[in-house]
PDB file of N, CA and C in Angstrom:
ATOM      1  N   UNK A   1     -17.569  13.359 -57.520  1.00  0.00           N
ATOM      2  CA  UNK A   1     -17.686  13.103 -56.114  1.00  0.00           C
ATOM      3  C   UNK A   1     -18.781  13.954 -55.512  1.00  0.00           C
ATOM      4  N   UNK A   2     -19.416  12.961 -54.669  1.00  0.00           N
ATOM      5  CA  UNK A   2     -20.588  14.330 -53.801  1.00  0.00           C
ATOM      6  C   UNK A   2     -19.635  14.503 -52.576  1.00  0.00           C
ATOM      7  N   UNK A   3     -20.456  15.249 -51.896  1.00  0.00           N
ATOM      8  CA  UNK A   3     -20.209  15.360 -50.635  1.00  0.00           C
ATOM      9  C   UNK A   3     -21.663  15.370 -49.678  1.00  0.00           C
ATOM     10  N   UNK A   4     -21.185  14.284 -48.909  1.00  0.00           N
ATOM     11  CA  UNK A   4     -22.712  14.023 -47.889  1.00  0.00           C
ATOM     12  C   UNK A   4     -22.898  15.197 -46.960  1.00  0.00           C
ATOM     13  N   UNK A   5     -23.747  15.723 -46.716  1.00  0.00           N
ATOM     14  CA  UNK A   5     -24.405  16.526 -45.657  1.00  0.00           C
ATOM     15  C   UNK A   5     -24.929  16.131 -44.664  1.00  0.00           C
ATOM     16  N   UNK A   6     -24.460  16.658 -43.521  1.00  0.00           N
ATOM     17  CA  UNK A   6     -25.104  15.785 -42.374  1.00  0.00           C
ATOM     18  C   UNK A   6     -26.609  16.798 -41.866  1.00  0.00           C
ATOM     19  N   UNK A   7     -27.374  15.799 -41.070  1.00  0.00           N
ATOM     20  CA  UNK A   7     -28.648  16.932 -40.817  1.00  0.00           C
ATOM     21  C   UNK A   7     -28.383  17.700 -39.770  1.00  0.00           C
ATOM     22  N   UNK A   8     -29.183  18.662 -39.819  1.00  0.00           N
ATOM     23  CA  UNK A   8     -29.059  20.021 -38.704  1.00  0.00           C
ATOM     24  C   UNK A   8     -29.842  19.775 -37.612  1.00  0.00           C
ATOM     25  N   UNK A   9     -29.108  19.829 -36.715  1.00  0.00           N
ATOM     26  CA  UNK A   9     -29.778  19.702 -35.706  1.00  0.00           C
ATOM     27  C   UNK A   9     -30.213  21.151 -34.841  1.00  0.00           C
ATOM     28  N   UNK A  10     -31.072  20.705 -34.174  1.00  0.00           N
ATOM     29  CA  UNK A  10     -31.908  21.994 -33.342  1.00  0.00           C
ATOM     30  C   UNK A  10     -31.138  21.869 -32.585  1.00  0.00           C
ATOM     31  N   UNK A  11     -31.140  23.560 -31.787  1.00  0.00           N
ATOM     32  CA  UNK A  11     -30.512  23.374 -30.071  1.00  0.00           C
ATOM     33  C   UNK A  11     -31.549  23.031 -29.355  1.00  0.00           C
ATOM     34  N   UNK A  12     -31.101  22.608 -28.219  1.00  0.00           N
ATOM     35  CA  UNK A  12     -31.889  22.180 -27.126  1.00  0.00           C
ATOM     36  C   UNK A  12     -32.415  23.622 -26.247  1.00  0.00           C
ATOM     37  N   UNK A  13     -33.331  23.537 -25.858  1.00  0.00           N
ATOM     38  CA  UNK A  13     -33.843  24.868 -25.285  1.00  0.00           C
ATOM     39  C   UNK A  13     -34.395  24.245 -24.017  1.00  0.00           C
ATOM     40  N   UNK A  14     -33.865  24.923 -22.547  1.00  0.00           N
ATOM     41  CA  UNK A  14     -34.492  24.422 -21.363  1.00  0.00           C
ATOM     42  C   UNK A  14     -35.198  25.758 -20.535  1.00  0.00           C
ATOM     43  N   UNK A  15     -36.249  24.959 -20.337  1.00  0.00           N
ATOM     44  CA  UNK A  15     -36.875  26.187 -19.004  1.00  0.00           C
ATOM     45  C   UNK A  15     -36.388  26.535 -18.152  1.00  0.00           C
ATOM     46  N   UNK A  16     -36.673  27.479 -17.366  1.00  0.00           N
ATOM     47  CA  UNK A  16     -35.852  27.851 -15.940  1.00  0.00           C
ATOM     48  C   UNK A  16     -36.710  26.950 -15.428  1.00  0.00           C
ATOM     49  N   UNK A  17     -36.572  26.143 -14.330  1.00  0.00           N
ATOM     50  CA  UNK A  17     -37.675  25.728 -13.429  1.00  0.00           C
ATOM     51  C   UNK A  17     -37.676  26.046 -12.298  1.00  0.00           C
ATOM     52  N   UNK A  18     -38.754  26.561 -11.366  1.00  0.00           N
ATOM     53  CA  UNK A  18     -38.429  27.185  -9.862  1.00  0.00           C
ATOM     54  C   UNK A  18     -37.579  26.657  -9.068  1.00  0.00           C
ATOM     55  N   UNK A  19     -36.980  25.401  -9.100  1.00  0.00           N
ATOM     56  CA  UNK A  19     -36.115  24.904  -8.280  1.00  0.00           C
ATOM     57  C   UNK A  19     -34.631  25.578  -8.497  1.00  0.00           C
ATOM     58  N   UNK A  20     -34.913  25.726  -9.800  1.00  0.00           N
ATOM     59  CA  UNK A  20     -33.303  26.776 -10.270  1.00  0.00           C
ATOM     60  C   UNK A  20     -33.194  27.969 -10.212  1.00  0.00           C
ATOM     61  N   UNK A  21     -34.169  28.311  -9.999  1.00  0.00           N
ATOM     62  CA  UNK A  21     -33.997  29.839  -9.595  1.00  0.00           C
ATOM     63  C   UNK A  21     -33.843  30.179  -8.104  1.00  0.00           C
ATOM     64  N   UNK A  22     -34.591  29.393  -7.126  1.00  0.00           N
ATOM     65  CA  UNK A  22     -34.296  29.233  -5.702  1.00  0.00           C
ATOM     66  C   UNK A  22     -33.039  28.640  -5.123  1.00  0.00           C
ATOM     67  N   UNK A  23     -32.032  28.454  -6.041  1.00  0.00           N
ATOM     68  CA  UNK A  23     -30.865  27.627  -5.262  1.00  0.00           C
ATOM     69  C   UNK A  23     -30.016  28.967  -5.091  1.00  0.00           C
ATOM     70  N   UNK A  24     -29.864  28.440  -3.544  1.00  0.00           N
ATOM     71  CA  UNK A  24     -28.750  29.651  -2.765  1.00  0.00           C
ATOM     72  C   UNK A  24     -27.116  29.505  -3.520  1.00  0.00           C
ATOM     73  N   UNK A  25     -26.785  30.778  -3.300  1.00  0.00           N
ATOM     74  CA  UNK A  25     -25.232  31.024  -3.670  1.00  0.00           C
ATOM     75  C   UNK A  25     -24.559  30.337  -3.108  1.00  0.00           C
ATOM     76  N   UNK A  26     -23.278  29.334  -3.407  1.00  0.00           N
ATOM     77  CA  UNK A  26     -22.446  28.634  -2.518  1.00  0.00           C
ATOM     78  C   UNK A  26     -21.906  29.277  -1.307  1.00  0.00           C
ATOM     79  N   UNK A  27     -21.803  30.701  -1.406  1.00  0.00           N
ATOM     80  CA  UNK A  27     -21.277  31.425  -0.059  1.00  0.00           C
ATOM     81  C   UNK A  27     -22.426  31.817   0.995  1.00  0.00           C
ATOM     82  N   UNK A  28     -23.675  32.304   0.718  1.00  0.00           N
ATOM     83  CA  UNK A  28     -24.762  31.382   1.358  1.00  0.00           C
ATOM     84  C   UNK A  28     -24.953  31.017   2.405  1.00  0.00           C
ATOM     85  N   UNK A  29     -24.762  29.740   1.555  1.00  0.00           N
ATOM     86  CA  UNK A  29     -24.867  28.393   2.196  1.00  0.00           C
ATOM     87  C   UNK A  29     -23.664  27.856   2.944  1.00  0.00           C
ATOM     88  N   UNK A  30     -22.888  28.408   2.624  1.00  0.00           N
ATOM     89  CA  UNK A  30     -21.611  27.878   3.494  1.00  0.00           C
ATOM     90  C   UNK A  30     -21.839  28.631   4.700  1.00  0.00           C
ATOM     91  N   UNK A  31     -22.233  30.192   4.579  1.00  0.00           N
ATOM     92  CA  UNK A  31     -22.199  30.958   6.025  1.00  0.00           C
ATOM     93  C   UNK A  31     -23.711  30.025   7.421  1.00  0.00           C
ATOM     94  N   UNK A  32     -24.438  29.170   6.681  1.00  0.00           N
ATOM     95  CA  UNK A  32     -24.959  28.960   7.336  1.00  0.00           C
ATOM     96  C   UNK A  32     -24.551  27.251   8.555  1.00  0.00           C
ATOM     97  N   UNK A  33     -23.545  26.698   7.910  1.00  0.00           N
ATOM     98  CA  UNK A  33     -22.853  25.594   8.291  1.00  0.00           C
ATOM     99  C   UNK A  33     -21.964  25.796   9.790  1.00  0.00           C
ATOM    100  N   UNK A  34     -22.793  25.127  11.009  1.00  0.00           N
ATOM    101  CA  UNK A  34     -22.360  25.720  11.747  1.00  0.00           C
ATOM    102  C   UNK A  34     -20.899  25.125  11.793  1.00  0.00           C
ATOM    103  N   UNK A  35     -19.795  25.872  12.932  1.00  0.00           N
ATOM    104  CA  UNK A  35     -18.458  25.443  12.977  1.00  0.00           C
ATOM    105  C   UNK A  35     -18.259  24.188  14.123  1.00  0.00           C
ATOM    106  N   UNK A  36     -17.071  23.656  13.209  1.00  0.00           N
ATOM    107  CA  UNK A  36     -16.788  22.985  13.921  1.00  0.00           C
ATOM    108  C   UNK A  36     -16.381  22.792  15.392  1.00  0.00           C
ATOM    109  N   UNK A  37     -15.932  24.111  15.802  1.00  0.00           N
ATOM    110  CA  UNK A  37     -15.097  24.566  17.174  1.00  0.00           C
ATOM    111  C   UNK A  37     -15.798  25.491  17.602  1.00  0.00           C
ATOM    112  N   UNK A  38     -15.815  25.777  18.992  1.00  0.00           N
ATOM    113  CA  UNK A  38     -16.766  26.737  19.213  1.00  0.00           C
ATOM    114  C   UNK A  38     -15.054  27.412  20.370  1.00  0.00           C
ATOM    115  N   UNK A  39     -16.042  28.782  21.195  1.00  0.00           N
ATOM    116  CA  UNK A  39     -15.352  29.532  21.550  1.00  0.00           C
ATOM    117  C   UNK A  39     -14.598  28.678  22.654  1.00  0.00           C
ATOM    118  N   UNK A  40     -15.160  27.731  23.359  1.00  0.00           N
ATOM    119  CA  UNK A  40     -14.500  27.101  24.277  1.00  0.00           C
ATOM    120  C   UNK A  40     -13.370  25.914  23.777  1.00  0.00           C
ATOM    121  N   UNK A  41     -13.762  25.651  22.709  1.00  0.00           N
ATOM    122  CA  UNK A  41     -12.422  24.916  22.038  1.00  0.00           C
ATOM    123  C   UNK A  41     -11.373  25.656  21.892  1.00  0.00           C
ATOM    124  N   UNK A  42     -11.494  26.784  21.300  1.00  0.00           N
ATOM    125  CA  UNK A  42     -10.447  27.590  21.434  1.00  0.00           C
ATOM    126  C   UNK A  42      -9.512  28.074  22.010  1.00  0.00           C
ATOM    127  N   UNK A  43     -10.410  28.256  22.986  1.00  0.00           N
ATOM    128  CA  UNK A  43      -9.566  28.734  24.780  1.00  0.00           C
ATOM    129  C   UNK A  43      -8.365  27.957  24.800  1.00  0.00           C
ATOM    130  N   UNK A  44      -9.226  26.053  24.952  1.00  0.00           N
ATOM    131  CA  UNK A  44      -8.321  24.970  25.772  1.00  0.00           C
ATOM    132  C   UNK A  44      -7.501  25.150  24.869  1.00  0.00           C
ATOM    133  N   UNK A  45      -7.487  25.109  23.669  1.00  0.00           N
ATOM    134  CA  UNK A  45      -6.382  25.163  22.740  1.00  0.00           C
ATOM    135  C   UNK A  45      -5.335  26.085  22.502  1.00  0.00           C
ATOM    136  N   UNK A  46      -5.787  27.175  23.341  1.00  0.00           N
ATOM    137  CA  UNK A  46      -5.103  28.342  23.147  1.00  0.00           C
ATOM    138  C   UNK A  46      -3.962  27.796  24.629  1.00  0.00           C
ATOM    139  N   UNK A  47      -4.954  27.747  25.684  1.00  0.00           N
ATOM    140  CA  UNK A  47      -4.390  27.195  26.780  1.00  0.00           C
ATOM    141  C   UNK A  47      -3.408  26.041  27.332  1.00  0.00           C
ATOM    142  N   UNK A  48      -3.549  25.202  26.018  1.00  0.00           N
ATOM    143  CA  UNK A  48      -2.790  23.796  25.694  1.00  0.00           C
ATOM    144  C   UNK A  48      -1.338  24.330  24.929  1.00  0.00           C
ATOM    145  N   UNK A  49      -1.367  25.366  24.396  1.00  0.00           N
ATOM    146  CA  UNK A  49      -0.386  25.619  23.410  1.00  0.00           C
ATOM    147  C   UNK A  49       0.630  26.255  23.786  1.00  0.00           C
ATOM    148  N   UNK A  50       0.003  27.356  24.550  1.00  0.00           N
ATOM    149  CA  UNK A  50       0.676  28.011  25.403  1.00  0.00           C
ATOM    150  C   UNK A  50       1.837  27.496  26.785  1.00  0.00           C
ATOM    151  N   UNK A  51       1.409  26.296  27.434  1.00  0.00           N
ATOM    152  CA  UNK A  51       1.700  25.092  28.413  1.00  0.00           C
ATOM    153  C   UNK A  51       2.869  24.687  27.254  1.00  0.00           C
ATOM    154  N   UNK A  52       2.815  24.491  26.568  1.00  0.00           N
ATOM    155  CA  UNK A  52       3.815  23.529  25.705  1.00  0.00           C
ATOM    156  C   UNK A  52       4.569  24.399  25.479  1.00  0.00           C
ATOM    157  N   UNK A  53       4.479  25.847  25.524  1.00  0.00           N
ATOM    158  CA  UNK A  53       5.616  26.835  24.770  1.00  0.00           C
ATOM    159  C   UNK A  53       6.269  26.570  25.856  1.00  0.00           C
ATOM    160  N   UNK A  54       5.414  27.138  27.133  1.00  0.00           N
ATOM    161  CA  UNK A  54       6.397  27.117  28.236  1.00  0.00           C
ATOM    162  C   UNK A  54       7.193  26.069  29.066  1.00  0.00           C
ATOM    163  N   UNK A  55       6.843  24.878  28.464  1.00  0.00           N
ATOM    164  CA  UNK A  55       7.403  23.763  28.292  1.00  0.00           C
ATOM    165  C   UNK A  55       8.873  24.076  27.235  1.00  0.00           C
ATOM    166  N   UNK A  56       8.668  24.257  26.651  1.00  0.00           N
ATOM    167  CA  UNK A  56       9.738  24.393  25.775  1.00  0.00           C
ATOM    168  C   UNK A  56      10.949  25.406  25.951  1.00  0.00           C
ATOM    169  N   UNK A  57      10.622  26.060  26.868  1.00  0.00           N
ATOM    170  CA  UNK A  57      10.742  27.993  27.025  1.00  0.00           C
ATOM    171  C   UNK A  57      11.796  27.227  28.139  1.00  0.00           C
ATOM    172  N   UNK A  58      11.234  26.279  29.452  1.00  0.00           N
ATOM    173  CA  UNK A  58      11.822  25.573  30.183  1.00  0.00           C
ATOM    174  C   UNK A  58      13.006  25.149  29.865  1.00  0.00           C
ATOM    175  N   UNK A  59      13.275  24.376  28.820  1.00  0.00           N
ATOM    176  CA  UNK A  59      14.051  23.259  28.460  1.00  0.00           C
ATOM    177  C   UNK A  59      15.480  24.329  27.598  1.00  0.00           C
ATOM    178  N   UNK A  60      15.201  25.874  27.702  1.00  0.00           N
ATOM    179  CA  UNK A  60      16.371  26.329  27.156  1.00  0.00           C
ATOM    180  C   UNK A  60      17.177  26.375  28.276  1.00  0.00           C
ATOM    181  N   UNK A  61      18.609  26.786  27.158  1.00  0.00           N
ATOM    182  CA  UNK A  61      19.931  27.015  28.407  1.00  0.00           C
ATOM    183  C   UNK A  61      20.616  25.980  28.095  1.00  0.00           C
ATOM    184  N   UNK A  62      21.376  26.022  29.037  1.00  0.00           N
ATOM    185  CA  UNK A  62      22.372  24.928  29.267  1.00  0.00           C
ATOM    186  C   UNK A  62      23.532  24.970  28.703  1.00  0.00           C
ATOM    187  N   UNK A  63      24.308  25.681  28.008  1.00  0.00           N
ATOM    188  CA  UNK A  63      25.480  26.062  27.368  1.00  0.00           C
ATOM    189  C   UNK A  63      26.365  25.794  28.814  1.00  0.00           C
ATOM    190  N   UNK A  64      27.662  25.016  28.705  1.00  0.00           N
ATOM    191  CA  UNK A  64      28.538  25.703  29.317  1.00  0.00           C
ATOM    192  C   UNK A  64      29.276  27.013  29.386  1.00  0.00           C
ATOM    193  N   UNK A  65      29.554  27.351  30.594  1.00  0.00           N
ATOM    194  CA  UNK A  65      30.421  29.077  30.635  1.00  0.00           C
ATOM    195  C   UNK A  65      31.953  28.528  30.470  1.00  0.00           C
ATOM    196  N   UNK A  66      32.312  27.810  30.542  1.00  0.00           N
ATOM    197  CA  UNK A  66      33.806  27.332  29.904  1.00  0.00           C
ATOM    198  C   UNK A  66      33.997  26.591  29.084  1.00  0.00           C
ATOM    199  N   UNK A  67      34.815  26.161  27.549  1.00  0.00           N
ATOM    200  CA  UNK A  67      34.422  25.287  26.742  1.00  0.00           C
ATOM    201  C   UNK A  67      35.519  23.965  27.689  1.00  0.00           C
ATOM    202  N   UNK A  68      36.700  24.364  28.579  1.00  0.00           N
ATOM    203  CA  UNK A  68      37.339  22.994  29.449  1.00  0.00           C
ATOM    204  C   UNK A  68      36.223  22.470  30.473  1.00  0.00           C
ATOM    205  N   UNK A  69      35.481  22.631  30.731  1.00  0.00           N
ATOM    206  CA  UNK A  69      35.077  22.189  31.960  1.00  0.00           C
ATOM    207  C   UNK A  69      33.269  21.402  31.377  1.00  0.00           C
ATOM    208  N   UNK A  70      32.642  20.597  32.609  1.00  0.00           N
ATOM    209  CA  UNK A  70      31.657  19.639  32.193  1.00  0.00           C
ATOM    210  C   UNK A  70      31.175  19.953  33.458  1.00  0.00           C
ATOM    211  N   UNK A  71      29.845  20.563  33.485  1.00  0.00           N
ATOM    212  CA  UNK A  71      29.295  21.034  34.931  1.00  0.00           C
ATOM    213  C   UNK A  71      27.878  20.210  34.166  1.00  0.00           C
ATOM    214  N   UNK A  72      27.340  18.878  35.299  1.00  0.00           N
ATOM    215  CA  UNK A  72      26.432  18.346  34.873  1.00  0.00           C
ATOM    216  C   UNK A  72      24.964  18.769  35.482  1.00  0.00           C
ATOM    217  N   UNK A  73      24.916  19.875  36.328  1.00  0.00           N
ATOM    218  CA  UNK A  73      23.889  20.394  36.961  1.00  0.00           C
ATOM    219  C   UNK A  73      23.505  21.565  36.381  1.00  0.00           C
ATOM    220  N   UNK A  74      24.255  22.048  35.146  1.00  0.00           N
ATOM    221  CA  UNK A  74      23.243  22.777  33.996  1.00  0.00           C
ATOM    222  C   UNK A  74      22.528  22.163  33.068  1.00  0.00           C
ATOM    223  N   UNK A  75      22.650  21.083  32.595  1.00  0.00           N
ATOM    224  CA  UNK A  75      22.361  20.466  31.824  1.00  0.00           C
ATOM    225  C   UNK A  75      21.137  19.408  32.386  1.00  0.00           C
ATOM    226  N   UNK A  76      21.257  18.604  33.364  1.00  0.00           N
ATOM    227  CA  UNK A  76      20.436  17.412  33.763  1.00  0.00           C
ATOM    228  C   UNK A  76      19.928  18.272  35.389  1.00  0.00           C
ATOM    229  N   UNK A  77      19.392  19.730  34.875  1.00  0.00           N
ATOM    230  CA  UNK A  77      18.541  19.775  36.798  1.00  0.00           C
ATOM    231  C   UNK A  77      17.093  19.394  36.048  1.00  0.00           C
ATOM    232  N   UNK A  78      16.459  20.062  37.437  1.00  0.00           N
ATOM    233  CA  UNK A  78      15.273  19.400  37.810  1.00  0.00           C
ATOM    234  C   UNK A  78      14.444  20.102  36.935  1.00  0.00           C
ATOM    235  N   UNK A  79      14.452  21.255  36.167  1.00  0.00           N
ATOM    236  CA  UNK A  79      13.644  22.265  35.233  1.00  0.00           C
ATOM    237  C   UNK A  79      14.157  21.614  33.983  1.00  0.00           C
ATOM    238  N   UNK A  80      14.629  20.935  33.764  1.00  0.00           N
ATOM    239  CA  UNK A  80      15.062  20.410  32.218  1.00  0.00           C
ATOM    240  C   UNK A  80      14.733  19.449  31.897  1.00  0.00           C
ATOM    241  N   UNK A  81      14.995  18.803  32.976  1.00  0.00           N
ATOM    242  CA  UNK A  81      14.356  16.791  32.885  1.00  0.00           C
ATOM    243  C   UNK A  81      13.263  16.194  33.368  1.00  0.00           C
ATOM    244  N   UNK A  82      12.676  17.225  34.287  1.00  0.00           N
ATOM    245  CA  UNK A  82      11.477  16.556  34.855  1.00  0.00           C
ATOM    246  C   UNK A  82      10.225  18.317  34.663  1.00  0.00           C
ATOM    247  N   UNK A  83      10.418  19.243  35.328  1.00  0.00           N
ATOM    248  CA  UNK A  83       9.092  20.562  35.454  1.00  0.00           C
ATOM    249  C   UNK A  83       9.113  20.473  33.844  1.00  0.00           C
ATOM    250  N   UNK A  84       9.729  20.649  32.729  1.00  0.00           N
ATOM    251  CA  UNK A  84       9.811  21.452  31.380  1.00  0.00           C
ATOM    252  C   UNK A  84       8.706  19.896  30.676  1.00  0.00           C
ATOM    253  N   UNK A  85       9.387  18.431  30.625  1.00  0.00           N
ATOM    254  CA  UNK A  85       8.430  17.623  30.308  1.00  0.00           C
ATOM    255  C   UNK A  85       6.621  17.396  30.640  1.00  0.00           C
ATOM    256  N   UNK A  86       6.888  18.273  31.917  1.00  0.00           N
ATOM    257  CA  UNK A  86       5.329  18.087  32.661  1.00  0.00           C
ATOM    258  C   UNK A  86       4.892  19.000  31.785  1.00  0.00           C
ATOM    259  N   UNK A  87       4.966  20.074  31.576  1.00  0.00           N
ATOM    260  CA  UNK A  87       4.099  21.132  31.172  1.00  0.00           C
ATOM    261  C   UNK A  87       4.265  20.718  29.601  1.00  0.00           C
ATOM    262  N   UNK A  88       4.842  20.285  29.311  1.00  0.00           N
ATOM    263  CA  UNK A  88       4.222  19.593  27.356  1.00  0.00           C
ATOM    264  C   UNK A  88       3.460  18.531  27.578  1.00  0.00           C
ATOM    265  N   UNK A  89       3.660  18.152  28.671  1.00  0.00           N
ATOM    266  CA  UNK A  89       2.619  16.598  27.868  1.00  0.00           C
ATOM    267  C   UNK A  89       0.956  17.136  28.734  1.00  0.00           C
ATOM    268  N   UNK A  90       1.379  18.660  29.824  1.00  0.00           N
ATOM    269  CA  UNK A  90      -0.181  19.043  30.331  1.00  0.00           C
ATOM    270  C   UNK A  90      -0.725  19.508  29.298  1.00  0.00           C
ATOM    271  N   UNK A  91       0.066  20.742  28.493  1.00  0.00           N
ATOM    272  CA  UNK A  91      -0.359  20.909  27.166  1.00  0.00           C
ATOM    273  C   UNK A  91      -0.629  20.307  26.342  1.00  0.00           C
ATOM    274  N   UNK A  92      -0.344  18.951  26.160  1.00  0.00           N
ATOM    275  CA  UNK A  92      -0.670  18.463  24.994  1.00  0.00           C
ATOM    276  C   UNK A  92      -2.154  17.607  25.185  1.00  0.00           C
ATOM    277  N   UNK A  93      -2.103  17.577  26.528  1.00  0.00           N
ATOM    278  CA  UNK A  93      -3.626  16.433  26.959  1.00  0.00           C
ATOM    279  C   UNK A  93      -4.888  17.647  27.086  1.00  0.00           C
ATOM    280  N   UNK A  94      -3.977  19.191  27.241  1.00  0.00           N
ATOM    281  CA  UNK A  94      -5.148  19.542  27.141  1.00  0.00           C
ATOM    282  C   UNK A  94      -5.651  20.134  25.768  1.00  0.00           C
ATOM    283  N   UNK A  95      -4.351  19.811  25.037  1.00  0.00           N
ATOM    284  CA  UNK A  95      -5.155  20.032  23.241  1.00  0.00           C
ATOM    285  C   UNK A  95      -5.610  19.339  22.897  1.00  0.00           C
ATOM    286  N   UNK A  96      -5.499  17.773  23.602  1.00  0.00           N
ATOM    287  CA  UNK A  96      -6.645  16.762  22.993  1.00  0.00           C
ATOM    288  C   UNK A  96      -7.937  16.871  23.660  1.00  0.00           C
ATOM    289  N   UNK A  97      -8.180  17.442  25.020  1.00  0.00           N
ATOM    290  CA  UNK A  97      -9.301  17.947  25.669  1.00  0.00           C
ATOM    291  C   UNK A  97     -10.222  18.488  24.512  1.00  0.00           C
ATOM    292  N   UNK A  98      -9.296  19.974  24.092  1.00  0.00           N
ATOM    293  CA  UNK A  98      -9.510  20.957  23.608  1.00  0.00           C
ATOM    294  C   UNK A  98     -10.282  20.625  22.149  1.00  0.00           C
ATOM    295  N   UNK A  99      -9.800  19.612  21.517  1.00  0.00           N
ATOM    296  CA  UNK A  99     -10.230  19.019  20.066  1.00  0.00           C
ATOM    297  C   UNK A  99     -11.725  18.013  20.389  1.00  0.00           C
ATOM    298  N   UNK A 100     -11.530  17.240  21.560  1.00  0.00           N
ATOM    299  CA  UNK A 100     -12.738  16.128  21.556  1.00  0.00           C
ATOM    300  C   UNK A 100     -13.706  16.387  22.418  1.00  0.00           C
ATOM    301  N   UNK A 101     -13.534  17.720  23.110  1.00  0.00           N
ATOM    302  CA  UNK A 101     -15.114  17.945  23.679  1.00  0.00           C
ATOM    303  C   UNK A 101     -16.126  18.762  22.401  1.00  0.00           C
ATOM    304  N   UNK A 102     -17.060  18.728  23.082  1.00  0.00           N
ATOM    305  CA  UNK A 102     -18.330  18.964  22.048  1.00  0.00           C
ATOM    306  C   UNK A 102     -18.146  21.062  22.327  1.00  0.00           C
ATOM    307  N   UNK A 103     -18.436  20.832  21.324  1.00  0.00           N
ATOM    308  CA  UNK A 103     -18.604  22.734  21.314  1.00  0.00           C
ATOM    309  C   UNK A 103     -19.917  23.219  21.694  1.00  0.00           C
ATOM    310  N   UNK A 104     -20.586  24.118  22.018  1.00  0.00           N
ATOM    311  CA  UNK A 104     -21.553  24.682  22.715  1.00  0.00           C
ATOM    312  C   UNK A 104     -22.418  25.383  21.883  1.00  0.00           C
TER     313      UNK A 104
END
């Protein structure tokens, strides 16, 4: 029996070429990408978020102080069902403000 030999091959040898030596570091180049949001997005957003806490902050309470009794003016006033809803949905129109204006 023989045994076949296969041929030898050369390695491949490549130049540097100036284009490869000039390519920036991925971190770089990322620091130069401006952002998406700028300082005034932030604000409204900060400002939108905040509206909704206190929206939410609103809407606590309401436990009865006796477990016999049904007092419906802790539960259904005017800070629970109507002021506490306003201030989430101001907050929330102004986080969509806050997202779709153009940044500066």
């Amino acid at each position: 029996m023989s045994a076949k030999k296969s041929p030898k091959s050369t390695p491949v040898v490549r130049k540097a070429t100036p284009a490869a030596t000039t390519r920036k570091s991925p971190v770089s180049a990322a620091s130069t990408v401006p952002l998406i949001f700028g300082k005034r997005n932030y604000i409204f957003w900060g400002v939108g978020m905040g509206l909704v806490v206190i929206g939410f902050l609103l809407m606590l309470g309401g436990g009865m102080p006796d477990k016999d009794t049904w007092d419906p003016s802790l539960i259904y006033s005017f800070r629970r069902i109507t002021l506490a809803p306003i201030f989430i949905l101001a907050g929330l129109v102004v986080n969509i403000y806050a997202i779709f204006t153009r940044s500066e």
